[in-house]
C-alpha atoms as a PDB file:
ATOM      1  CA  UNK A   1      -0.846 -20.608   3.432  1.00  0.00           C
ATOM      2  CA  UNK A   2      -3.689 -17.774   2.409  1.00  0.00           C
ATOM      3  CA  UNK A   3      -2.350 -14.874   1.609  1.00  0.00           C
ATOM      4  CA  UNK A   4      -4.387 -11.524   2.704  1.00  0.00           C
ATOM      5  CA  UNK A   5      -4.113  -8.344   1.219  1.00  0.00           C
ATOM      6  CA  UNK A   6      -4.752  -5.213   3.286  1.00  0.00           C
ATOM      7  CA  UNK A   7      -5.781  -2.321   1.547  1.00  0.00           C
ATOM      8  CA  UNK A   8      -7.222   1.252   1.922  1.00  0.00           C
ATOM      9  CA  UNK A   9      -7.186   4.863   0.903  1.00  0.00           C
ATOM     10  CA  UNK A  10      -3.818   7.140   1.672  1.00  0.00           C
ATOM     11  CA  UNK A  11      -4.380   8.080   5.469  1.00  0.00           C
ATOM     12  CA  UNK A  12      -7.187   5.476   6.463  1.00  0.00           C
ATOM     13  CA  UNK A  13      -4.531   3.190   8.198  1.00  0.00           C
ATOM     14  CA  UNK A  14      -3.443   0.494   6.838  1.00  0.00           C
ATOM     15  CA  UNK A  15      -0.099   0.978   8.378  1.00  0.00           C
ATOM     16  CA  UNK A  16      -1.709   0.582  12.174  1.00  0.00           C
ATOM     17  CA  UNK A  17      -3.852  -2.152  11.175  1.00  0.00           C
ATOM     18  CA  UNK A  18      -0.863  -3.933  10.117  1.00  0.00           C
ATOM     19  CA  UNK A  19       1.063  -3.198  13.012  1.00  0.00           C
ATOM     20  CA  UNK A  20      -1.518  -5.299  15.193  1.00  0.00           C
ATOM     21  CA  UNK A  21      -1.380  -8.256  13.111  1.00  0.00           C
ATOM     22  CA  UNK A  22       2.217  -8.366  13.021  1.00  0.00           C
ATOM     23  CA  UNK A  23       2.116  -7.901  17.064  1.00  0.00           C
ATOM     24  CA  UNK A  24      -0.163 -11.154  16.734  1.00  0.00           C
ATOM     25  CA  UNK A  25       2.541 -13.103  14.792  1.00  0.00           C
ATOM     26  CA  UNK A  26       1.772 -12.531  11.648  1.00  0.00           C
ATOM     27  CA  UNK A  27       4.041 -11.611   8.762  1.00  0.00           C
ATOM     28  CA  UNK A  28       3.232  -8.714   7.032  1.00  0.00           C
ATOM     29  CA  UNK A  29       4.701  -7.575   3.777  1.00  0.00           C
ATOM     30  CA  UNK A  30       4.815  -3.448   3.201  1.00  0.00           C
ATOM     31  CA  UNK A  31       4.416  -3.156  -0.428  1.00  0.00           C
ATOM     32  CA  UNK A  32       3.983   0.531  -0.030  1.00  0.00           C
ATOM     33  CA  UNK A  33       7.422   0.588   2.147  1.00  0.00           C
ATOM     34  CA  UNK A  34       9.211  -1.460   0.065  1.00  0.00           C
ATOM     35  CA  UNK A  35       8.319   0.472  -3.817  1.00  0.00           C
ATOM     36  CA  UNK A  36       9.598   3.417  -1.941  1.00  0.00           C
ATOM     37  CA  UNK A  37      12.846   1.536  -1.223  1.00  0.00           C
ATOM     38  CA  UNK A  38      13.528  -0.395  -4.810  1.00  0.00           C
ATOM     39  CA  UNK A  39      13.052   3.033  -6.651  1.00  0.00           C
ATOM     40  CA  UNK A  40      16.467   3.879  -4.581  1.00  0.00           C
ATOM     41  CA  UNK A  41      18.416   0.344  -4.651  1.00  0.00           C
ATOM     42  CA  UNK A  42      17.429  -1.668  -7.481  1.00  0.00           C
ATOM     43  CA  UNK A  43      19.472  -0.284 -10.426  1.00  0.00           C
ATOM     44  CA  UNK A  44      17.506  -1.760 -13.364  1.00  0.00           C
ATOM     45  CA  UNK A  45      14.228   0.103 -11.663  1.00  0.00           C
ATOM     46  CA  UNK A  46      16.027   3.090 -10.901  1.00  0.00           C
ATOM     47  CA  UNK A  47      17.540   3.194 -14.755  1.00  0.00           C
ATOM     48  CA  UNK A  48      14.130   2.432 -16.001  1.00  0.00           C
ATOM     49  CA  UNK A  49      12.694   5.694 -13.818  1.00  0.00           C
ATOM     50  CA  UNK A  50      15.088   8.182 -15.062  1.00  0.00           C
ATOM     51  CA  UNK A  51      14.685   6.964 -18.859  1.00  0.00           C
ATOM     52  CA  UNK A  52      10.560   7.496 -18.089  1.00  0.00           C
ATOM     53  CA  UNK A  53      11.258  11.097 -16.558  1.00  0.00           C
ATOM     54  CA  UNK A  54      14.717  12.226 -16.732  1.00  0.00           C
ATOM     55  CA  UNK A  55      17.611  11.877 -14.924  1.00  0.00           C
ATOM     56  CA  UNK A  56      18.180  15.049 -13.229  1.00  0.00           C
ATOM     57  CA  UNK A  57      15.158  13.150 -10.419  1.00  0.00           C
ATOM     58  CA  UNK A  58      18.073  11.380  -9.005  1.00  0.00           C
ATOM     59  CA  UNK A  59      21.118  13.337  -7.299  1.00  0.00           C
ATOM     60  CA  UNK A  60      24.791  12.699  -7.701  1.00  0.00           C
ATOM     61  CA  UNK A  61      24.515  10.122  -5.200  1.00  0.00           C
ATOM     62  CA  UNK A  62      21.516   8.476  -6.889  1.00  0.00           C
ATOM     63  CA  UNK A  63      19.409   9.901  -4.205  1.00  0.00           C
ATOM     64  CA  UNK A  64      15.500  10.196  -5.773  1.00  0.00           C
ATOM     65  CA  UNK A  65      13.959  13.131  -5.418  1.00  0.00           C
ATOM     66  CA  UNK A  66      10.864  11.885  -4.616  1.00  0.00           C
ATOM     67  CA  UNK A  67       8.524  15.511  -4.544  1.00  0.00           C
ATOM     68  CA  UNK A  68       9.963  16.228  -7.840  1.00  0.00           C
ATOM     69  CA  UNK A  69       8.500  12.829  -8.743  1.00  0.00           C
ATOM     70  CA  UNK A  70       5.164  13.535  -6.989  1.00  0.00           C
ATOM     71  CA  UNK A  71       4.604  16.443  -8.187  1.00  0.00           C
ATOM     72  CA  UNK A  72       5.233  15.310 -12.145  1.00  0.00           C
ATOM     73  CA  UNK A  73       2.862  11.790 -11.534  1.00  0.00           C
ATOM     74  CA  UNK A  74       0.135  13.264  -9.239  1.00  0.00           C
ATOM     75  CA  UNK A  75      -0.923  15.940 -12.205  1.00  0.00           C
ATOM     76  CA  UNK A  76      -1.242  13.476 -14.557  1.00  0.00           C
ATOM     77  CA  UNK A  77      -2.845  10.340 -14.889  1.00  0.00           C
ATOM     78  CA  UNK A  78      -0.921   9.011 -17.636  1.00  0.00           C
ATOM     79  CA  UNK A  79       2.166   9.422 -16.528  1.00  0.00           C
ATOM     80  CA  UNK A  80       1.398   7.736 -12.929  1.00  0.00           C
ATOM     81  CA  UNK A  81       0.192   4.773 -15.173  1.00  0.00           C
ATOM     82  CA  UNK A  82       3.629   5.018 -16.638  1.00  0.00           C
ATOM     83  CA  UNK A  83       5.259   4.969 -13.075  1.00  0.00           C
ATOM     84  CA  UNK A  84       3.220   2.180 -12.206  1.00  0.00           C
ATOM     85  CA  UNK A  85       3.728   0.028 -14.550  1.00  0.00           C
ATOM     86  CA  UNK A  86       7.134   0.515 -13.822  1.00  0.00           C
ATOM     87  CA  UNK A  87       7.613  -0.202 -10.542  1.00  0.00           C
ATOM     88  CA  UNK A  88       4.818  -2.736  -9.860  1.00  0.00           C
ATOM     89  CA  UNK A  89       6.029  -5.726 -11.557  1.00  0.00           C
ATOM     90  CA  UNK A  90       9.797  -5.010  -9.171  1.00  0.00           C
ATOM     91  CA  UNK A  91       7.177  -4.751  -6.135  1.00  0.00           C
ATOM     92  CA  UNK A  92       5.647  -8.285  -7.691  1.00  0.00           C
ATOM     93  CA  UNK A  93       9.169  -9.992  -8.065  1.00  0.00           C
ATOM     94  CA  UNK A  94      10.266  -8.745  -4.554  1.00  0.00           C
ATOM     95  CA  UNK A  95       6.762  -9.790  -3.085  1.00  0.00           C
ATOM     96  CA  UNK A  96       7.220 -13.064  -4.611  1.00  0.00           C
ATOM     97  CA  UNK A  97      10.970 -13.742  -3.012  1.00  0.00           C
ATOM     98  CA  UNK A  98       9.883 -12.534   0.397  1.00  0.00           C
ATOM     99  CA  UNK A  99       6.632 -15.387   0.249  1.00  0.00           C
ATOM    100  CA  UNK A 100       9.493 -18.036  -0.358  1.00  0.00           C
ATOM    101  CA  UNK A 101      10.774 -17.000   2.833  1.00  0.00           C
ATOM    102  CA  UNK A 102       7.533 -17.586   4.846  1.00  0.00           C
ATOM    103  CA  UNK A 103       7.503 -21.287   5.150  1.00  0.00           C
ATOM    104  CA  UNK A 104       4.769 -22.590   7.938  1.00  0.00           C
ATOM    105  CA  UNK A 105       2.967 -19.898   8.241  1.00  0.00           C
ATOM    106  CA  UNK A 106      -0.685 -20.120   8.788  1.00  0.00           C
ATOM    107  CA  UNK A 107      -1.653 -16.574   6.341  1.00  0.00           C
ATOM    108  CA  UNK A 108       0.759 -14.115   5.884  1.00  0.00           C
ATOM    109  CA  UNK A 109      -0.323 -10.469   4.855  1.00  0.00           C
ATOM    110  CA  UNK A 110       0.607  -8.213   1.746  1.00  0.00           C
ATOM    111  CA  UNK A 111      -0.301  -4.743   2.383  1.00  0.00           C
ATOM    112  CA  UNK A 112      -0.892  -2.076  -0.734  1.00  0.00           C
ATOM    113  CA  UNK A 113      -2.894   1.377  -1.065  1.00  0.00           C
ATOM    114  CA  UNK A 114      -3.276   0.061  -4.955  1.00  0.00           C
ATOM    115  CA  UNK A 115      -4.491  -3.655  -4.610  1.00  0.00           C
ATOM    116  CA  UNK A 116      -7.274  -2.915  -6.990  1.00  0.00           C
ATOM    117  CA  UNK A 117      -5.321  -0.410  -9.196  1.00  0.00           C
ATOM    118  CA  UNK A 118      -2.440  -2.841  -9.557  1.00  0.00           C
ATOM    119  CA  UNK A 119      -4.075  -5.623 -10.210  1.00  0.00           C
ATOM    120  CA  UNK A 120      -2.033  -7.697  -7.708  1.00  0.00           C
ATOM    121  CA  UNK A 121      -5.613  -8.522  -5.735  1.00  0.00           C
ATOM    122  CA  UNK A 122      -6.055 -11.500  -7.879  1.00  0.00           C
ATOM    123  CA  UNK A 123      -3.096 -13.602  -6.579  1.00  0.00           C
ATOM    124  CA  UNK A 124      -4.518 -13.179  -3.078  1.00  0.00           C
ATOM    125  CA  UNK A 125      -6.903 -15.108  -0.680  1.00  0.00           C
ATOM    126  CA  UNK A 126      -8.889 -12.585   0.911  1.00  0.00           C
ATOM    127  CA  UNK A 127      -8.940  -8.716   0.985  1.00  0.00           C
ATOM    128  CA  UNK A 128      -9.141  -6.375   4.108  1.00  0.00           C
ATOM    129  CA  UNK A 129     -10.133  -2.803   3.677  1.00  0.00           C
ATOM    130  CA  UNK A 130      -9.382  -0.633   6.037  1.00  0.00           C
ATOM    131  CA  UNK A 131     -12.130   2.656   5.989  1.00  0.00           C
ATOM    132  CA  UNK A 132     -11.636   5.999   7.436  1.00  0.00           C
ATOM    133  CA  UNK A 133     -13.755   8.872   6.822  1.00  0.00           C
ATOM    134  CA  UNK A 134     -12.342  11.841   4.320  1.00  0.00           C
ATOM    135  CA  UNK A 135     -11.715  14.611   7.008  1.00  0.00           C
ATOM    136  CA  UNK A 136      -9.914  12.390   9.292  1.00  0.00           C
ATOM    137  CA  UNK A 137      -7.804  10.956   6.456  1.00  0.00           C
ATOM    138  CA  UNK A 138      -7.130  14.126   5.067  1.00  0.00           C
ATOM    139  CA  UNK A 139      -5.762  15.625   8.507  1.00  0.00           C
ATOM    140  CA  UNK A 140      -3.688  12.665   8.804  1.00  0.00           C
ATOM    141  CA  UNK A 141      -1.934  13.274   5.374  1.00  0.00           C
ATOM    142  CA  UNK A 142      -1.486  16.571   5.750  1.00  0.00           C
ATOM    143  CA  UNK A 143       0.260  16.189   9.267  1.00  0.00           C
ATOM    144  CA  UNK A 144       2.353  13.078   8.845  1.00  0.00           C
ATOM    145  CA  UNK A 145       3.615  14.148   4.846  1.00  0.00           C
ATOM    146  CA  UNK A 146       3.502  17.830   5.369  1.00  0.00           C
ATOM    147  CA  UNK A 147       1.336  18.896   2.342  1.00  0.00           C
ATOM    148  CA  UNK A 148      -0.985  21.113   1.243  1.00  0.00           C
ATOM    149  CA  UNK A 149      -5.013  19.601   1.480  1.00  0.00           C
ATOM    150  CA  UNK A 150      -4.718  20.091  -2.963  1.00  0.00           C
ATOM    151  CA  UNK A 151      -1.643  17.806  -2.892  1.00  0.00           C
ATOM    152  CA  UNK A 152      -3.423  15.451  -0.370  1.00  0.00           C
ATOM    153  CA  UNK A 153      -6.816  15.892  -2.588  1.00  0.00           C
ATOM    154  CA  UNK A 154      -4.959  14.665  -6.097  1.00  0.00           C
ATOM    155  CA  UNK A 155      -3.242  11.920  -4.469  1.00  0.00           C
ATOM    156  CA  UNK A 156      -6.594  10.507  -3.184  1.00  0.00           C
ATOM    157  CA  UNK A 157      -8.524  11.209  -6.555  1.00  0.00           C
ATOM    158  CA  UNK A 158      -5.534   9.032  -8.163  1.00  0.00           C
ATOM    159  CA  UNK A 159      -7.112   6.033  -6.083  1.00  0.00           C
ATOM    160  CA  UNK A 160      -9.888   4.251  -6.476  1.00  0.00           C
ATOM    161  CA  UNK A 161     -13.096   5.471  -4.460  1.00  0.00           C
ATOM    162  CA  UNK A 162     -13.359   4.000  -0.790  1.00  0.00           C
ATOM    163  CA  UNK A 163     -16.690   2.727  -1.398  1.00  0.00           C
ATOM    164  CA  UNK A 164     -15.612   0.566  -4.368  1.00  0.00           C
ATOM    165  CA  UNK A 165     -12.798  -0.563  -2.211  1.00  0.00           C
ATOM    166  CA  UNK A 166     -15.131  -1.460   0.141  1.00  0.00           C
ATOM    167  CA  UNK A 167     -17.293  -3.109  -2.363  1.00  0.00           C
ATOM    168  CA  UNK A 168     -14.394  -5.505  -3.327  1.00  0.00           C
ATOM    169  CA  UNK A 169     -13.091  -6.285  -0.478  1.00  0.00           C
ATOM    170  CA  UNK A 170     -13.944  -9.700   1.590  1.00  0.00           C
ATOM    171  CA  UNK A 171     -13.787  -7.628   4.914  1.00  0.00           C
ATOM    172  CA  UNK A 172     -13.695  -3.954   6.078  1.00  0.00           C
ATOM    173  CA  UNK A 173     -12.060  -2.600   9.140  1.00  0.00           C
ATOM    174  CA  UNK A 174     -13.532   0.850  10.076  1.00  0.00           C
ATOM    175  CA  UNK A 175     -10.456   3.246  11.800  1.00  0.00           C
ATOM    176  CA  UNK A 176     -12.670   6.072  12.228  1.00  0.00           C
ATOM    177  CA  UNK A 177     -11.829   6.675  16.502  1.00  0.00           C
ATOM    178  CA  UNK A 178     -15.046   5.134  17.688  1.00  0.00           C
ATOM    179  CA  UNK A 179     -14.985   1.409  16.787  1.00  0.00           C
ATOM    180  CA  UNK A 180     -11.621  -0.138  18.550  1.00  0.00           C
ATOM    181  CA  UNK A 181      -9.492  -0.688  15.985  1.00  0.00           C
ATOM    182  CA  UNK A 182      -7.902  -3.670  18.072  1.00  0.00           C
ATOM    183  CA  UNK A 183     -10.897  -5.850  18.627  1.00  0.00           C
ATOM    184  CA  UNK A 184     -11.897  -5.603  15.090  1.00  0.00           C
ATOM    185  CA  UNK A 185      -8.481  -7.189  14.258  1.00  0.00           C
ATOM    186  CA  UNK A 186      -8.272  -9.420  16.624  1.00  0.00           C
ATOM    187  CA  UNK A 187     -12.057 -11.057  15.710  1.00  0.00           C
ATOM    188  CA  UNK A 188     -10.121 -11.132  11.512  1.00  0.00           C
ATOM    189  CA  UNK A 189      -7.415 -12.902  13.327  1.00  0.00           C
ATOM    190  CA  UNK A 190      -9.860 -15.252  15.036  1.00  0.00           C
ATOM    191  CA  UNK A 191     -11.766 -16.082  12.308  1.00  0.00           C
ATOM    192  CA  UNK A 192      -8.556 -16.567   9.953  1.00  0.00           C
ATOM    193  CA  UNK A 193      -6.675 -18.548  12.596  1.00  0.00           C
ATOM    194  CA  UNK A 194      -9.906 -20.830  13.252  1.00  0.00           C
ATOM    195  CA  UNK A 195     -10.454 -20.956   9.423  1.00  0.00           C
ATOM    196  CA  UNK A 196      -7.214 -23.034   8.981  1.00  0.00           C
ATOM    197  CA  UNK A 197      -7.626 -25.558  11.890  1.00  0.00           C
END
């Protein structure tokens, strides 16, 4: 089974991109998704969170409050590093359960904004980046997460540059509105499918 990591800058759409394959039949793992959900269900992470930043970010129901979060990490590099080495190796462990559980599959898909950043890229097969240009990505951000363009600005700076995503990365899918977004996954799919037989 290869395993193919899909990866891209916040708002270039990796989500959509992802969406196809997994209309194809293909299994696709949200690591962005599912870091969002262990920092609210798995107690040793969530422990390990409030030691790192204090505990008043959770609520009496152990509810995170995830712009309080955002807004300590995203002003400060260190202290993102500090969140991410956190809650990466959970997303690892997790990651590494759910590829038990896909037995027979052809390639199955991991999908991460932080591939690179992580580290994680290195126990993968191939990696997809998706591109979309700066103004479009920054619209979507600021629509779908209701933020301010600053907010939406630090976040991106916190990534590593598209170009040197691009650079690493085995393929690139371009979601900028004029290239169809569905043939270019569907010739990947092709060409992964084929490169099995």
């Amino acid at each position: 089974m290869i395993q193919v990591g899909v990866t891209g800058g916040i708002g270039s759409g990796k989500t959509t991109v992802c969406g196809i394959f997994e209309h194809l039949g293909i299994p696709v793992y949200y690591a962005d998704l599912r870091s969002k959900e262990l920092i609210q269900e798995d107690v040793k992470l969530v422990e390990e969170i409030k030691r790192a930043f204090g505990r008043d970010l959770y609520d009496s129901e152990n509810k995170l409050d995830k712009a309080a979060l955002a807004s300590i990490v995203f002003k400060d590099k260190k202290k993102l590093q500090q969140l991410n080495s956190i809650v990466h190796p959970a997303v690892v462990n997790d990651y590494n359960y759910w590829i038990t559980q896909q037995k027979d599959q052809a390639y199955i898909i991991k999908e991460s904004a932080l591939l690179f950043e992580s580290g994680t890229y290195k126990n993968l097969d191939l990696i997809i980046c998706v591109y979309a240009p700066l103004e479009m990505r920054l619209e979507r951000i600021k629509v779908r997460d209701k933020l301010k363009e600053e907010d939406v600005i630090s976040r991106m700076e916190s990534q590593l540059p598209d170009n040197e995503k691009m650079r690493l990365s085995d393929y690139v899918i371009c979601n900028d509105m004029k290239q169809p977004l569905i043939s270019q996954v569907l010739s990947l799919h092709h060409e992964l499918s084929n490169s099995l037989i």
